[in-house]
PDB file of N, CA and C in Angstrom:
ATOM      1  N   UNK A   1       0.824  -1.201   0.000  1.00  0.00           N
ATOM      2  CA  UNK A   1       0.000   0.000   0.000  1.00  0.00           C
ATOM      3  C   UNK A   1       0.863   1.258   0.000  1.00  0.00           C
ATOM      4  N   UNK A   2       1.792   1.376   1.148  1.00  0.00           N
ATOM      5  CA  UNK A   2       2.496   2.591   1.178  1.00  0.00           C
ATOM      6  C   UNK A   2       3.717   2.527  -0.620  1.00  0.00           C
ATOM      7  N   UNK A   3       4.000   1.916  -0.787  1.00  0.00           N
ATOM      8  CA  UNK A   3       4.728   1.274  -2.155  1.00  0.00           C
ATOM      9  C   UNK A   3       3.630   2.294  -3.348  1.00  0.00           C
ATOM     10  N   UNK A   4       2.481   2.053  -3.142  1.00  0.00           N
ATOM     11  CA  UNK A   4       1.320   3.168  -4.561  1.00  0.00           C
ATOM     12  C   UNK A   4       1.408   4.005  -3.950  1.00  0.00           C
ATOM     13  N   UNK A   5       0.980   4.558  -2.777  1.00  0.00           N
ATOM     14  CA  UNK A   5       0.972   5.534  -2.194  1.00  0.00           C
ATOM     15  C   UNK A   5       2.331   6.636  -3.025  1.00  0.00           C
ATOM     16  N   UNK A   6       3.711   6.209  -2.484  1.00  0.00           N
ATOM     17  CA  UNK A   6       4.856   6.984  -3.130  1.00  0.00           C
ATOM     18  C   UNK A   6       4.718   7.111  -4.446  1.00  0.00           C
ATOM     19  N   UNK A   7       4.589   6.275  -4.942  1.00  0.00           N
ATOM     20  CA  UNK A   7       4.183   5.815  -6.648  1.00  0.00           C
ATOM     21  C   UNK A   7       3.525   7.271  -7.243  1.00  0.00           C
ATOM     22  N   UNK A   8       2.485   7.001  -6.651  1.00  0.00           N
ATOM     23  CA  UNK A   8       1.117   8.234  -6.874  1.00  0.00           C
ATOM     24  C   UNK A   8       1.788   9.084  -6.646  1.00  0.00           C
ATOM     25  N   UNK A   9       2.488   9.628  -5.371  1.00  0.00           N
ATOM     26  CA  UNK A   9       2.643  11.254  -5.213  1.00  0.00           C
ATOM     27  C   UNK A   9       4.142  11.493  -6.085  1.00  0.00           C
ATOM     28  N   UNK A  10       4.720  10.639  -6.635  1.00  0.00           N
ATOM     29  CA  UNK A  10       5.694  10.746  -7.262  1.00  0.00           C
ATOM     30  C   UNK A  10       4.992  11.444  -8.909  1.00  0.00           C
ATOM     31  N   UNK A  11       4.067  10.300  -9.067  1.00  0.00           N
ATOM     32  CA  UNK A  11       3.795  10.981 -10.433  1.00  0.00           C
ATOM     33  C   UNK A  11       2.856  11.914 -10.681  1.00  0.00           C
ATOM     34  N   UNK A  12       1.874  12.006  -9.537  1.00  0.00           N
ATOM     35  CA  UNK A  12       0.718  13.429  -9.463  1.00  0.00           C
ATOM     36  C   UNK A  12       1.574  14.532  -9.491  1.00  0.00           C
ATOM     37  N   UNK A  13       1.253  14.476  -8.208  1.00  0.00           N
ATOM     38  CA  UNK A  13       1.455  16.262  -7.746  1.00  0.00           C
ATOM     39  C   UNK A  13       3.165  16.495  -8.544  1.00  0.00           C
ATOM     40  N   UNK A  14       3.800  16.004  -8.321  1.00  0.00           N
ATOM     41  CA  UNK A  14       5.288  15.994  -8.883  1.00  0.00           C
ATOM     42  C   UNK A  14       5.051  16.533 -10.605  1.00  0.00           C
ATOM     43  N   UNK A  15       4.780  15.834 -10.940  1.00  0.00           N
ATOM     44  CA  UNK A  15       4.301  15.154 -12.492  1.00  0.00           C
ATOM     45  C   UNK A  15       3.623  16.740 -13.015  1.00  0.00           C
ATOM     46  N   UNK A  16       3.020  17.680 -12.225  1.00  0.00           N
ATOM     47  CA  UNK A  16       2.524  18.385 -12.820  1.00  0.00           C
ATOM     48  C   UNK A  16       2.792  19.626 -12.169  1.00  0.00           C
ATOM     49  N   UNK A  17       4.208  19.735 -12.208  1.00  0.00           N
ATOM     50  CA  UNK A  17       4.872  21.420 -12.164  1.00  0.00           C
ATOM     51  C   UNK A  17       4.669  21.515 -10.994  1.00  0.00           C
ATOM     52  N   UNK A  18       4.222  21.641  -9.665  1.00  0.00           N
ATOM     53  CA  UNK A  18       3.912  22.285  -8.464  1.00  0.00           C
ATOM     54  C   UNK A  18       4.980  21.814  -7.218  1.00  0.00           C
ATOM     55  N   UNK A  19       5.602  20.826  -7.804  1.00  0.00           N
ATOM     56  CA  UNK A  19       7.018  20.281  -7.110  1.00  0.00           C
ATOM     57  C   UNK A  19       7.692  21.209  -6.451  1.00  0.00           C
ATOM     58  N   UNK A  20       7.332  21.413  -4.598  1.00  0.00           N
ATOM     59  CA  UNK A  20       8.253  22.331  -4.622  1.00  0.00           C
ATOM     60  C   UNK A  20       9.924  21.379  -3.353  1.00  0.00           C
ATOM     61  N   UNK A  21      10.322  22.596  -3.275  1.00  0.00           N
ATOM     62  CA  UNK A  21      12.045  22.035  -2.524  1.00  0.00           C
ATOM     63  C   UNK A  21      11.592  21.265  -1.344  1.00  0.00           C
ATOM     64  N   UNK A  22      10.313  21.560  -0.687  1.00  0.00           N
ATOM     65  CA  UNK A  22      10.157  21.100   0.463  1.00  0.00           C
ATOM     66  C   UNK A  22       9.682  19.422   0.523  1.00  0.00           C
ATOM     67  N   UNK A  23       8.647  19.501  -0.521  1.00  0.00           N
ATOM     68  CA  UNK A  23       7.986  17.625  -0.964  1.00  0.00           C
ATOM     69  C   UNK A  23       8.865  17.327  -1.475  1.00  0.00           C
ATOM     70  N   UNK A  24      10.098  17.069  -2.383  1.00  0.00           N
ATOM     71  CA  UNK A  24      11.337  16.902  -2.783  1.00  0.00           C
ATOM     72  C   UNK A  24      12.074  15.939  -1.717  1.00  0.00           C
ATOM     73  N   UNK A  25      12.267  17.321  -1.034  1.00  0.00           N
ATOM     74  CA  UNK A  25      13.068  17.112   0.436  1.00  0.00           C
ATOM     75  C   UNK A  25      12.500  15.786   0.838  1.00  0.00           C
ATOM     76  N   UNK A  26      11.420  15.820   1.373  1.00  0.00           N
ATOM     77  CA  UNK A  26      10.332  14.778   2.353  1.00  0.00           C
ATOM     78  C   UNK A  26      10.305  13.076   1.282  1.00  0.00           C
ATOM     79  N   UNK A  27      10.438  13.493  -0.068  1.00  0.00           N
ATOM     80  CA  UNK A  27      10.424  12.265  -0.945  1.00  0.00           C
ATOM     81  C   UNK A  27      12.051  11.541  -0.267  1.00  0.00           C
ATOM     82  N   UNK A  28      13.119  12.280  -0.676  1.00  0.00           N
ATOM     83  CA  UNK A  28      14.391  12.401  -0.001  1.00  0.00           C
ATOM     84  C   UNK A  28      14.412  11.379   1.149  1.00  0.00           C
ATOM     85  N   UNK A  29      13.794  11.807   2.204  1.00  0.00           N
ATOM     86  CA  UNK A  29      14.099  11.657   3.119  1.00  0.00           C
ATOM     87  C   UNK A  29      13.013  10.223   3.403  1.00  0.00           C
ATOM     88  N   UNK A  30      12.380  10.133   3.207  1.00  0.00           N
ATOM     89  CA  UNK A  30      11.842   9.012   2.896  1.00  0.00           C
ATOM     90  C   UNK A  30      12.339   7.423   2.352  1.00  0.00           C
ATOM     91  N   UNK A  31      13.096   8.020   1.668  1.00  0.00           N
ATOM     92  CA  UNK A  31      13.763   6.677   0.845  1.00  0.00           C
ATOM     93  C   UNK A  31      15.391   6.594   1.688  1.00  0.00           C
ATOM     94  N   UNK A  32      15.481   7.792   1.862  1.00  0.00           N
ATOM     95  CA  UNK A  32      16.933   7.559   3.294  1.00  0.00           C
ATOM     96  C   UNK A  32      16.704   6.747   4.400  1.00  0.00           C
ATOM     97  N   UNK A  33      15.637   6.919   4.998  1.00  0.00           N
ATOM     98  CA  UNK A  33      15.264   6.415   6.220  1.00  0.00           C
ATOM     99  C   UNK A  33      13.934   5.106   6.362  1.00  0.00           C
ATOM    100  N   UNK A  34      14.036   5.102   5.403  1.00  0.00           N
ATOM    101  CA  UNK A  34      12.980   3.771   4.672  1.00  0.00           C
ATOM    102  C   UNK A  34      11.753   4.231   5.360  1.00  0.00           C
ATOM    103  N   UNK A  35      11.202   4.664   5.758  1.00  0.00           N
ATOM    104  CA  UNK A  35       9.627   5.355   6.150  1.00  0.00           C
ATOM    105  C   UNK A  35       8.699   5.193   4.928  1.00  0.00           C
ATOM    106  N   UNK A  36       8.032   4.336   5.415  1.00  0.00           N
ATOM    107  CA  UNK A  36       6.723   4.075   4.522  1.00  0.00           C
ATOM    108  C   UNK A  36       7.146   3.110   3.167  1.00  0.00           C
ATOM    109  N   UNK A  37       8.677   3.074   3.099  1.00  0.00           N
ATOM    110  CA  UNK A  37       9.367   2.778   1.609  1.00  0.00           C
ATOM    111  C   UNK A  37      10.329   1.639   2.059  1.00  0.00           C
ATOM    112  N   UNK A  38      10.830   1.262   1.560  1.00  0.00           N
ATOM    113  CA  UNK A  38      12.451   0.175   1.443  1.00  0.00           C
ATOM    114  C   UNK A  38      12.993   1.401   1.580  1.00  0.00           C
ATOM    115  N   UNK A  39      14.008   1.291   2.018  1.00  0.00           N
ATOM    116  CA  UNK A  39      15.512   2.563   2.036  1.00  0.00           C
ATOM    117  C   UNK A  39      16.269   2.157   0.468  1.00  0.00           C
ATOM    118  N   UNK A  40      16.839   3.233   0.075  1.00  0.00           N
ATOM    119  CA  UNK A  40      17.349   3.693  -1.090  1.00  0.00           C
ATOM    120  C   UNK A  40      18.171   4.868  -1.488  1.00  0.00           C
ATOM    121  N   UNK A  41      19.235   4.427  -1.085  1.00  0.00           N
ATOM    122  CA  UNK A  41      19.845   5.750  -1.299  1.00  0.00           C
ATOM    123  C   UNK A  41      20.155   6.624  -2.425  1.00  0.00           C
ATOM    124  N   UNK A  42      19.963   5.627  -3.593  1.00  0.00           N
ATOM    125  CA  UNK A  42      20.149   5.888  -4.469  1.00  0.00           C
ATOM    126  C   UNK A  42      19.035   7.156  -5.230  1.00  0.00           C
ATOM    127  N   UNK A  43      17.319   6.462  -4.694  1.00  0.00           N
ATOM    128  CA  UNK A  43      16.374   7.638  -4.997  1.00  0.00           C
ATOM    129  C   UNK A  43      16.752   8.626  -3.725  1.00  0.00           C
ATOM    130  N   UNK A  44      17.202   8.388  -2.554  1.00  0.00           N
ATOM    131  CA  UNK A  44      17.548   9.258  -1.879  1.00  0.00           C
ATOM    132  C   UNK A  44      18.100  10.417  -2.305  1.00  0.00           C
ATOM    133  N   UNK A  45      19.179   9.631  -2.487  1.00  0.00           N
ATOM    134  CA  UNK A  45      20.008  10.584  -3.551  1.00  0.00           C
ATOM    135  C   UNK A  45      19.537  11.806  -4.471  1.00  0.00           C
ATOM    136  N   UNK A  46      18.460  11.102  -5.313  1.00  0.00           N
ATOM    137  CA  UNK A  46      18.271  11.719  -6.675  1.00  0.00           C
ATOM    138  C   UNK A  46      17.012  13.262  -5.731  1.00  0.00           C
ATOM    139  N   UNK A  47      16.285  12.534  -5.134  1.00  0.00           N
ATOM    140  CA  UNK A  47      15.376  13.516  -4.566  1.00  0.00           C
ATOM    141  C   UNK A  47      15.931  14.857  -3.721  1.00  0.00           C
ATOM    142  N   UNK A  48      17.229  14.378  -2.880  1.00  0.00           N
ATOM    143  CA  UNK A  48      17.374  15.265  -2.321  1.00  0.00           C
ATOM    144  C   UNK A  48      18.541  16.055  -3.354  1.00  0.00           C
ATOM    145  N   UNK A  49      18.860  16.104  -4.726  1.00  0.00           N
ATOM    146  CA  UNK A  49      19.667  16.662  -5.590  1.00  0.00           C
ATOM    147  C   UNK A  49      18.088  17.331  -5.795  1.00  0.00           C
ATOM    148  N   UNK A  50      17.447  16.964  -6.453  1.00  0.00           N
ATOM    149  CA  UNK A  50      16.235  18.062  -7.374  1.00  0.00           C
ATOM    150  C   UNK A  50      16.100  18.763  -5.842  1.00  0.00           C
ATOM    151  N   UNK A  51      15.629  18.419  -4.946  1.00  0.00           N
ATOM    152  CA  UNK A  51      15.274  19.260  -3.738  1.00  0.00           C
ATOM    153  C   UNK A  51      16.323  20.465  -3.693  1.00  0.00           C
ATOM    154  N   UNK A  52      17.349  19.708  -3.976  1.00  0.00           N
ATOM    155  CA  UNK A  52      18.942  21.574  -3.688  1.00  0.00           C
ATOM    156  C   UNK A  52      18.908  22.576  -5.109  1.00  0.00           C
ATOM    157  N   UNK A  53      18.435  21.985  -5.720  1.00  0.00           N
ATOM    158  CA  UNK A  53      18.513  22.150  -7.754  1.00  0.00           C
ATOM    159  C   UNK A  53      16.730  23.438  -7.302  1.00  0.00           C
ATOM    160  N   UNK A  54      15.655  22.983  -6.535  1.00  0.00           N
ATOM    161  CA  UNK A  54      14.918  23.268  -6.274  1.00  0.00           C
ATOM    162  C   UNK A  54      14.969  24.961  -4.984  1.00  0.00           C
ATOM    163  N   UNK A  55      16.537  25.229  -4.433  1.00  0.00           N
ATOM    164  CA  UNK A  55      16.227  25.703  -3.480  1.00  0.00           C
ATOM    165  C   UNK A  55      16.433  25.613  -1.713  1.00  0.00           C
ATOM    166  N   UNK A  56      15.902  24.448  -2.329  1.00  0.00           N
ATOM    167  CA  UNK A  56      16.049  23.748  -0.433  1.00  0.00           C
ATOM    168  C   UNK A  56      17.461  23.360   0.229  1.00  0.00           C
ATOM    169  N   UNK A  57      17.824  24.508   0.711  1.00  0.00           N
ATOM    170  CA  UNK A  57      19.496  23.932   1.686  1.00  0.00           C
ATOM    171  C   UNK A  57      19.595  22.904   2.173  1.00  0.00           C
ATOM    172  N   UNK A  58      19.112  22.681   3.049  1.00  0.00           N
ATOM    173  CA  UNK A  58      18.690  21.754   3.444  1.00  0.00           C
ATOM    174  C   UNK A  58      19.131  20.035   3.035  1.00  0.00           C
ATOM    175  N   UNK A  59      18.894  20.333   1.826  1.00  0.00           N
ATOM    176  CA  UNK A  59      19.093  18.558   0.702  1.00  0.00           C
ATOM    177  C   UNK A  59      20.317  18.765   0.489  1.00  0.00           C
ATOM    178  N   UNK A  60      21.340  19.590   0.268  1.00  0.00           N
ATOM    179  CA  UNK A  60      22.674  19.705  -0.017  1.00  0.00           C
ATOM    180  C   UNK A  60      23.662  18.922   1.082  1.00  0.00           C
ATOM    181  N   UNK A  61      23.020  19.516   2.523  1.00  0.00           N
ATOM    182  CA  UNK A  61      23.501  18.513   3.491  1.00  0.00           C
ATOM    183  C   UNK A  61      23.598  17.130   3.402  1.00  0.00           C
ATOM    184  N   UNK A  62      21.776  16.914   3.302  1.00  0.00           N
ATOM    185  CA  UNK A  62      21.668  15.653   3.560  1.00  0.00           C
ATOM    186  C   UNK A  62      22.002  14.381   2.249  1.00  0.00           C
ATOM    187  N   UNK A  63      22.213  15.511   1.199  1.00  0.00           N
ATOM    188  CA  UNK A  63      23.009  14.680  -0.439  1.00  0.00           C
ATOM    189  C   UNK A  63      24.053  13.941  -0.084  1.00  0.00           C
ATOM    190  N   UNK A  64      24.681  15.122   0.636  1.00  0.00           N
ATOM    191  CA  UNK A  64      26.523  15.164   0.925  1.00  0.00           C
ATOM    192  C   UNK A  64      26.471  14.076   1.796  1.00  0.00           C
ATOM    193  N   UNK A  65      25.998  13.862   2.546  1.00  0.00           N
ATOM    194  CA  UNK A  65      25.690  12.532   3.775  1.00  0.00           C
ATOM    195  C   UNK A  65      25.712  11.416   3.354  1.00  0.00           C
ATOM    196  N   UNK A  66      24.534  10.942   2.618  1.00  0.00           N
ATOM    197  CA  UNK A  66      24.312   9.564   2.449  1.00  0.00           C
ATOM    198  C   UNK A  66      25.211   9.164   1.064  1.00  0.00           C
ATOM    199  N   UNK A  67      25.610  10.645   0.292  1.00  0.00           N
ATOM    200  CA  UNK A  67      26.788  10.115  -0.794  1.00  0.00           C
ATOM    201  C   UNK A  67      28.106   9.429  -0.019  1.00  0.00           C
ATOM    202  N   UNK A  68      28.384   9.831   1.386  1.00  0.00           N
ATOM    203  CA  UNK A  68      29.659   8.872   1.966  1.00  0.00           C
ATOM    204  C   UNK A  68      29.334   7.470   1.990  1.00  0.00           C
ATOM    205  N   UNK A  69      28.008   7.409   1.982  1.00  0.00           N
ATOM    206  CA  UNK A  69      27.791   5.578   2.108  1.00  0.00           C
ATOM    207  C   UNK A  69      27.433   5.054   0.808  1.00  0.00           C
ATOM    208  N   UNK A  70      27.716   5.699  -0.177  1.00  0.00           N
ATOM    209  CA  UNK A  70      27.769   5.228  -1.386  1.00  0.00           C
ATOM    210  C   UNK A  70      28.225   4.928  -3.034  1.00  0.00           C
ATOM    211  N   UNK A  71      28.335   3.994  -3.422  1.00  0.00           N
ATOM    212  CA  UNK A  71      29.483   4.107  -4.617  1.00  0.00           C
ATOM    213  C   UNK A  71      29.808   5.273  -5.316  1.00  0.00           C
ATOM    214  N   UNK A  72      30.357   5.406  -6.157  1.00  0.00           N
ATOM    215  CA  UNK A  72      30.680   5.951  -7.358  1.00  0.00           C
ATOM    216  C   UNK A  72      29.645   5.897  -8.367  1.00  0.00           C
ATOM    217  N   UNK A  73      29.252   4.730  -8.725  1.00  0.00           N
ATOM    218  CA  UNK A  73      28.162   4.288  -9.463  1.00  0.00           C
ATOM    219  C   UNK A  73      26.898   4.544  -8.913  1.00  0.00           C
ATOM    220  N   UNK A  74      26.593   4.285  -7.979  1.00  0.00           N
ATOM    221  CA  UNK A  74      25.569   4.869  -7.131  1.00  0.00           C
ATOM    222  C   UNK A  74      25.265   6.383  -7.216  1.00  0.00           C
ATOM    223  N   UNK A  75      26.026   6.886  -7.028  1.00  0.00           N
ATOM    224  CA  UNK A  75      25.986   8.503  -7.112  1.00  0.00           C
ATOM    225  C   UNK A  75      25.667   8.573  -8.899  1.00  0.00           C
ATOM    226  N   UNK A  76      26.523   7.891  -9.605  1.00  0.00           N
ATOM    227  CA  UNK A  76      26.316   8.364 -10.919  1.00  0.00           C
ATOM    228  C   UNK A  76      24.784   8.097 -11.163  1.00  0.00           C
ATOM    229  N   UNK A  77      24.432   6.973 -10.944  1.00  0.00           N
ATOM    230  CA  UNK A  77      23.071   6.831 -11.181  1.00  0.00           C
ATOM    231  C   UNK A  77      22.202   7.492 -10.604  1.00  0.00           C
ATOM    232  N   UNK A  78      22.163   7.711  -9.526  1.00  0.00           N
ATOM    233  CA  UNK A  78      21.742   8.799  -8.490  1.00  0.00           C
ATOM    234  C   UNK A  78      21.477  10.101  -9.420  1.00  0.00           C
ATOM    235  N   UNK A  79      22.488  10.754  -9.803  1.00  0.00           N
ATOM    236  CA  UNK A  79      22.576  12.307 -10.793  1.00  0.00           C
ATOM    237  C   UNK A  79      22.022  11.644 -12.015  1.00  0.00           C
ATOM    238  N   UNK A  80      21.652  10.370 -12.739  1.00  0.00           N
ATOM    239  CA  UNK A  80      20.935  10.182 -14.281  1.00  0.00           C
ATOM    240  C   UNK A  80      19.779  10.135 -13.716  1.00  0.00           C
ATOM    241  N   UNK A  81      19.096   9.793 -12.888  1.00  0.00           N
ATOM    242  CA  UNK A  81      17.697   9.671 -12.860  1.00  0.00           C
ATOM    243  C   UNK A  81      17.055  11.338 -12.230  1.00  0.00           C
ATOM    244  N   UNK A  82      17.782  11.755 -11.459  1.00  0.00           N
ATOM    245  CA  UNK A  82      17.495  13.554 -11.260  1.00  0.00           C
ATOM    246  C   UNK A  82      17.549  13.881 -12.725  1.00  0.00           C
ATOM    247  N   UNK A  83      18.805  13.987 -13.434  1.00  0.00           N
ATOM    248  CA  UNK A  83      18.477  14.273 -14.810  1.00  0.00           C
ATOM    249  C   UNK A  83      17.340  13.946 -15.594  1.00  0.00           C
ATOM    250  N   UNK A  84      16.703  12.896 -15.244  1.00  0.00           N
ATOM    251  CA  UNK A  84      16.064  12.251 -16.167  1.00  0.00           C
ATOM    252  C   UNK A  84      14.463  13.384 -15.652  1.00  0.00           C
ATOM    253  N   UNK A  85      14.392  12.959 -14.894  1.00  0.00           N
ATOM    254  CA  UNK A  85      13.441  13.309 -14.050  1.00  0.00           C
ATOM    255  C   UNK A  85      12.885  14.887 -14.228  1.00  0.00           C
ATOM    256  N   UNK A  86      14.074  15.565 -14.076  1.00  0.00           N
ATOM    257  CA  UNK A  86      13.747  17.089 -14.814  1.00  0.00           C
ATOM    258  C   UNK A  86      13.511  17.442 -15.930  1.00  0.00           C
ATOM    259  N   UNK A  87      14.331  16.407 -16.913  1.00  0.00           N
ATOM    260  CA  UNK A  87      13.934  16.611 -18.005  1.00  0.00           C
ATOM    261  C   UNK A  87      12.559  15.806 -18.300  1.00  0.00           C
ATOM    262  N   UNK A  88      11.635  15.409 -17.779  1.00  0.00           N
ATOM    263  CA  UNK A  88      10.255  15.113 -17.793  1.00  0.00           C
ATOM    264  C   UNK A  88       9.592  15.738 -17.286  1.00  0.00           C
ATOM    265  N   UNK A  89      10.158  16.726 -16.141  1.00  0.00           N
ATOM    266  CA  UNK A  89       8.953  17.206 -15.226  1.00  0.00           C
ATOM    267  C   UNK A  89       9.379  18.843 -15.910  1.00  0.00           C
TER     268      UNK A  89
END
């Protein structure tokens, strides 16, 4: 359930311009701390990059953080799917 739940608010409200630094952030932090989700640092990652790309100080910290616990590759993929992602939204 919580699995559609993210799903949905990933592609609604997101999906249609009104995305701001703060729901970003909270997507972020969500997939860091597995709340409601599997943990992922990798969307971690990507959310809290659009969240700093967005504004929010805040995600720059917490980018810089969970990038120590993670590859090279990880991070790269991490920055293609933010890419990807903006360039859709």
């Amino acid at each position: 359930m919580a699995r559609f739940e993210i799903q949905s608010y990933e592609t609604a409200g997101l999906a249609q311009g009104v995305a701001t630094g703060d729901m970003l952030f909270r997507l972020g932090m969500m997939y860091a701390t597995g709340r409601t989700v599997e943990p992922n640092l990798v969307d971690a990652h990507k959310w809290f990059n659009i969240a700093a790309m967005k504004g929010y100080a805040d995600a720059v910290r917490y980018r810089q953080e969970i990038a120590r616990e993670m590859s090279a590759a990880d991070i790269a993929e991490a920055q293609r799917a933010a890419r990807e992602w903006l360039n859709l939204h």
